[in-house]
Protein backbone atom coordinates (compact mmCIF):
# COMPACT_ATOMS: atom_id res chain seq x y z
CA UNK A 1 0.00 0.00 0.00
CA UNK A 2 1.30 3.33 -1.15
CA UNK A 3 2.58 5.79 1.81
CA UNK A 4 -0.41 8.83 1.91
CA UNK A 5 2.33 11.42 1.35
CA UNK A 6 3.02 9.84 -2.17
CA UNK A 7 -0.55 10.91 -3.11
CA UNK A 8 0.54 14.51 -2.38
CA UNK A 9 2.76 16.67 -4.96
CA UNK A 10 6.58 16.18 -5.17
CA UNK A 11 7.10 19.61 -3.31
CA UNK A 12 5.00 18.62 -0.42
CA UNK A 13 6.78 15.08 0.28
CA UNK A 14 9.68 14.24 2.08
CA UNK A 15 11.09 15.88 5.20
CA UNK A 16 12.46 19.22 4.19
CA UNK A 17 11.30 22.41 6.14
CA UNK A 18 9.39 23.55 3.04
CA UNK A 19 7.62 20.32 2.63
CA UNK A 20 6.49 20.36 6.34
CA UNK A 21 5.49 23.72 5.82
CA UNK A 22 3.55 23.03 2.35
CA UNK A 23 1.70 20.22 4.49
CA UNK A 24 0.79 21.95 7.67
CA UNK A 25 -0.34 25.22 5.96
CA UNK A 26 -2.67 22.32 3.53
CA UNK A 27 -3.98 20.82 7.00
CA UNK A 28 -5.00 24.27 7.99
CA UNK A 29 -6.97 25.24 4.59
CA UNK A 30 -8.96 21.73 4.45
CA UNK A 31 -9.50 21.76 8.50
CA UNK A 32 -10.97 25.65 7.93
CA UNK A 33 -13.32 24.28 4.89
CA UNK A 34 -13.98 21.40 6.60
CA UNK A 35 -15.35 23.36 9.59
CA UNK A 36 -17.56 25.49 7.12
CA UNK A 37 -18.99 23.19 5.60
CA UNK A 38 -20.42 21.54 9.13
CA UNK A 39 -21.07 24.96 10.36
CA UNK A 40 -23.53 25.62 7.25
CA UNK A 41 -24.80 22.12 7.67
CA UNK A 42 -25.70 22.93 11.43
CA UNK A 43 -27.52 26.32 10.17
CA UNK A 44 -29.74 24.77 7.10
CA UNK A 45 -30.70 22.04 9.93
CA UNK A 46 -31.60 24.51 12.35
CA UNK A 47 -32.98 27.11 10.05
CA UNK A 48 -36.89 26.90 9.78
CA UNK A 49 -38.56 26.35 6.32
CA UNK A 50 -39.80 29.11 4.47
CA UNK A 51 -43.53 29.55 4.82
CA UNK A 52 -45.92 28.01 2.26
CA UNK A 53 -47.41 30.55 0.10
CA UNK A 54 -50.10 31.04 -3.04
CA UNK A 55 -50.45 32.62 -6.05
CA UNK A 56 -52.19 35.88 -5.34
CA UNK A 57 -53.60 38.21 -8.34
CA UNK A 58 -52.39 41.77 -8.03
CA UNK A 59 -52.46 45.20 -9.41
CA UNK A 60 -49.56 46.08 -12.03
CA UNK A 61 -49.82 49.64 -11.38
CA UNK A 62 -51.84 52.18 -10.05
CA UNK A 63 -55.78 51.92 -11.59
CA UNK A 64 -58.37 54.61 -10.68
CA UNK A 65 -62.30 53.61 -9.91
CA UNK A 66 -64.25 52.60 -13.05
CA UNK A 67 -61.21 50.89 -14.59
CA UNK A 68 -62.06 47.73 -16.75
CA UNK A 69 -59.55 45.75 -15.94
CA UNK A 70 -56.63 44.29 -18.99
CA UNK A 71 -54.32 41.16 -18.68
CA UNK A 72 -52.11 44.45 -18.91
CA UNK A 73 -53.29 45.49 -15.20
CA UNK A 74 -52.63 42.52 -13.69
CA UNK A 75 -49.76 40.48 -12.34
CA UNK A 76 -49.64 36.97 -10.00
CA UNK A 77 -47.30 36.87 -7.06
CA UNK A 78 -46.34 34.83 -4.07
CA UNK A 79 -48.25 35.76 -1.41
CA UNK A 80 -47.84 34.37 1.96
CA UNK A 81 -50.47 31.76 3.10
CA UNK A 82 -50.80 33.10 6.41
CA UNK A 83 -52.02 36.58 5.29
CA UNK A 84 -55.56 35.50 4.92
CA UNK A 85 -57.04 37.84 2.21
CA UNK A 86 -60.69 37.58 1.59
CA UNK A 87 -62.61 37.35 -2.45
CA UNK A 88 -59.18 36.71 -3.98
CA UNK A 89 -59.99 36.22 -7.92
CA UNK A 90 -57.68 34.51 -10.39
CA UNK A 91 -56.23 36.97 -12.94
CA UNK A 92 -58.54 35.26 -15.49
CA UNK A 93 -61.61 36.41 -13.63
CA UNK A 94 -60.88 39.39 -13.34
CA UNK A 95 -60.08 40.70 -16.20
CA UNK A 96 -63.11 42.54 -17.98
CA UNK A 97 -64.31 43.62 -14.75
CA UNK A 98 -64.59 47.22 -13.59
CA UNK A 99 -63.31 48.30 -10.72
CA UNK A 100 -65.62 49.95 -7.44
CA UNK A 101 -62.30 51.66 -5.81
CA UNK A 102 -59.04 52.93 -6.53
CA UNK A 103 -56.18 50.51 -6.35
CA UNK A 104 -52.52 50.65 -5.84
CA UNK A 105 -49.77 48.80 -7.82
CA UNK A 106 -48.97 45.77 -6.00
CA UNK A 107 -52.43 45.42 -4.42
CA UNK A 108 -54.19 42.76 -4.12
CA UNK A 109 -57.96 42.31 -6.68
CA UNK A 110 -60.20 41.25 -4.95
CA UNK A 111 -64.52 40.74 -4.63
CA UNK A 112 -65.11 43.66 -3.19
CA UNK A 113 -63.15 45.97 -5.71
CA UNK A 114 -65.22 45.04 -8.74
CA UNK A 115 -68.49 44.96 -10.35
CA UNK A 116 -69.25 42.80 -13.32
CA UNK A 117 -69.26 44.79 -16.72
CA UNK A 118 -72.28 45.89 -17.65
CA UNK A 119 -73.22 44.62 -21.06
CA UNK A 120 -75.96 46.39 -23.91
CA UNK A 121 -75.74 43.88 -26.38
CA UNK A 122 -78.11 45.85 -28.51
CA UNK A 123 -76.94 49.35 -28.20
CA UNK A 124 -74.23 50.91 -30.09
CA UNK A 125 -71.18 52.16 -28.93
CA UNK A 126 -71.73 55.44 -29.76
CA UNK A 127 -75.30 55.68 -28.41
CA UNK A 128 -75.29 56.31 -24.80
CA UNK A 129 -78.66 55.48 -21.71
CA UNK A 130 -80.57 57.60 -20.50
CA UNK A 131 -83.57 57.31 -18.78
CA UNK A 132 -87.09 59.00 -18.49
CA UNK A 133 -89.87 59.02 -16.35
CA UNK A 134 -93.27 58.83 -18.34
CA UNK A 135 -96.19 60.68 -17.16
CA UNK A 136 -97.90 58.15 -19.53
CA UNK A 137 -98.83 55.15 -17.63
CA UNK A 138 -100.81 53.46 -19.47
CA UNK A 139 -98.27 53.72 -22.19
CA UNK A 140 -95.23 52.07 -19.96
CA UNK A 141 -97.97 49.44 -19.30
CA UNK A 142 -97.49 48.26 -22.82
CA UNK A 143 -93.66 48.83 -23.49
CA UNK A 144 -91.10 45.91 -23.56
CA UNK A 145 -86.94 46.34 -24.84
CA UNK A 146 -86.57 46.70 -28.27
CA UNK A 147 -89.82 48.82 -28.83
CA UNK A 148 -88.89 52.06 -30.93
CA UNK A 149 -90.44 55.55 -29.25
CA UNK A 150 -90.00 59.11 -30.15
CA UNK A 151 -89.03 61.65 -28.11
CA UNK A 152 -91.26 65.28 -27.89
CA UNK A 153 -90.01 68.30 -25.98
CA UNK A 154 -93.71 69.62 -24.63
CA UNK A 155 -92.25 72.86 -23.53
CA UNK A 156 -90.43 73.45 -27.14
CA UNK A 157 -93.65 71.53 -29.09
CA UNK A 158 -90.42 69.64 -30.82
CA UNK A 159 -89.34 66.08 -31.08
CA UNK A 160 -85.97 65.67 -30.30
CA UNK A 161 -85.98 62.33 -30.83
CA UNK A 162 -87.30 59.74 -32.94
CA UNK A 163 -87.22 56.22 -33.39
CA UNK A 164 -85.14 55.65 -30.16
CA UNK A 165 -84.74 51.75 -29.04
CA UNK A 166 -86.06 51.19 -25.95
CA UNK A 167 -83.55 49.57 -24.06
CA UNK A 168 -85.14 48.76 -20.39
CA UNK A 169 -88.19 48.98 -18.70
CA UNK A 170 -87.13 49.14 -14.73
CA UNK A 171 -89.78 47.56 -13.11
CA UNK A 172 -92.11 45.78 -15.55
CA UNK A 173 -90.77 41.99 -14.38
CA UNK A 174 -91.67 43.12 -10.86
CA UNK A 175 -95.02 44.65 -12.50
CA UNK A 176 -96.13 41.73 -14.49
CA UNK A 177 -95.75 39.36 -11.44
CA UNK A 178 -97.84 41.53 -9.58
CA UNK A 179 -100.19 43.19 -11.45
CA UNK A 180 -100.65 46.45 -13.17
CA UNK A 181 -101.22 48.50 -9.95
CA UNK A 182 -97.80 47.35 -8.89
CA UNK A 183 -96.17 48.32 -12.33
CA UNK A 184 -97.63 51.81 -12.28
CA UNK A 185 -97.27 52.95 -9.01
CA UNK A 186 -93.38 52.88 -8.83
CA UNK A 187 -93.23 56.93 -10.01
CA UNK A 188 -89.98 57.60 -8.08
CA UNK A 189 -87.78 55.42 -10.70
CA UNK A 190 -87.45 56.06 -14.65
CA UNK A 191 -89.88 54.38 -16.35
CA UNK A 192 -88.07 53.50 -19.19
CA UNK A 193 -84.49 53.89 -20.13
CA UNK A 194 -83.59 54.73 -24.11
CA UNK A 195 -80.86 54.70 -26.29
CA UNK A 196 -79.96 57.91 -27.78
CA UNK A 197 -77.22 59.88 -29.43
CA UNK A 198 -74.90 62.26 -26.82
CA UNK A 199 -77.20 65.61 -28.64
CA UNK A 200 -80.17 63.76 -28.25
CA UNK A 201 -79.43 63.09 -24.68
CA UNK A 202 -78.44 67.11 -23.96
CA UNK A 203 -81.97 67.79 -25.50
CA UNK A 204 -83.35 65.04 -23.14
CA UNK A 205 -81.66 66.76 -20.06
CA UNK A 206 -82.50 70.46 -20.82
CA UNK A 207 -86.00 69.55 -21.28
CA UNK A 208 -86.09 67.89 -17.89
CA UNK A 209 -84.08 70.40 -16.13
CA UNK A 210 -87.22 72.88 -16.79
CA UNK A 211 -89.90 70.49 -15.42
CA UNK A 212 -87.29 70.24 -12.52
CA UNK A 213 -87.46 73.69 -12.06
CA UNK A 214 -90.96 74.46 -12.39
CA UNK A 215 -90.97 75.67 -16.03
CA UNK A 216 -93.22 73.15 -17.38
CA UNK A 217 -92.76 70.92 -20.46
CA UNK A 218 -90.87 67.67 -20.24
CA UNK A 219 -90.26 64.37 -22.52
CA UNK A 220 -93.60 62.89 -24.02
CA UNK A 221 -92.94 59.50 -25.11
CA UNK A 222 -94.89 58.85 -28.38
CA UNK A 223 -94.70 54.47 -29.10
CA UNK A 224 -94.51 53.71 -33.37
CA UNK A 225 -97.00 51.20 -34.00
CA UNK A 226 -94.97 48.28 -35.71
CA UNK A 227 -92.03 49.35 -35.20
């Protein structure tokens, strides 16, 4: 069997001063790394684990109240399980949604910061909803979405409207269920909400601003047979 010092190089055998040296100095070194090594061993064994955490959806940057949310808003990070956060949604969820409150980058979306989009399937983008309260009851009685109603200025003697899709009538599920005298007597709500054009909606405003104020006038709702 081979001596242990013929394993080391030729300068570090035999029994010269310099090869004693060479050989305590290389004791020293692998006795140092040696004790390093158990001395990190000791502190991973020790150490606790890191806590478990979740994927938690969050905002990119800073979004202000009536947002609708973009994949661009949003970001997933590692949240820490033991921060209980309540109505997390997943980034997929979210997006499309419209936000209730403003929200700082890095915070947390969740439940209680959105609304569901509200969708018009059958009015144009660049018709906007307005909505009118029709001394007419008998009228509302008979209107359902989609019906197509002109809109007359009393005060002016002018339409300033016509043809306008009725989009809504608020009320008239609650109405049917329970009669006519339930339908009718809700006088505090809009009767019926319209799609119109942004200058057909000023008209619609002005002319209710004076029966507001005492004036008189006010939108006449005029139903086209057929339509």
């Amino acid at each position: 069997m081979k001596s242990p010092l013929r394993l080391l190089p030729e300068s570090w055998q035999g029994d010269s001063r310099e090869a004693r040296w060479r050989r305590s100095r290389g004791r020293r070194v692998l006795t140092g790394l040696l004790t390093g090594c158990a001395m990190l061993a000791v502190v991973g064994a020790v150490r606790p684990a890191d806590p478990p955490t979740h994927t938690v959806t969050v905002a990119t940057h800073d979004l202000p109240a009536g947002q609708r949310l973009t994949s661009a808003d949003l970001r997933q990070v590692s949240w820490s399980t033991a921060d209980r956060i309540p109505g997390l949604l997943s980034s997929s969820y979210a997006a499309g949604k419209i936000l209730t409150a403003p929200i700082r980058a890095g915070e947390p979306v969740t439940g209680a910061r959105v609304r569901a989009a509200r969708s018009w399937p059958s009015v144009p983008p660049d018709k906007v909803i307005v909505g009118l309260t029709a001394g007419e009851r008998a009228l509302v009685q008979v209107l359902q979405p989609g019906d197509r109603v002109d809109l007359i200025d009393t005060a002016k003697g002018r339409t300033v409207a016509t043809a306008v899709r009725v989009v809504s009538v608020p009320g008239a599920d609650e109405g049917e269920a329970a009669g006519p005298t339930t339908r009718s007597a809700s006088a505090d709500a809009p009767a019926v909400l319209v799609a119109v054009s942004p200058t057909q909606a000023a008209a619609v405003g002005s002319a209710s601003a004076a029966t507001a104020g005492g004036v008189g006038g006010g939108i006449q709702l005029a139903l086209r047979a057929g339509a």
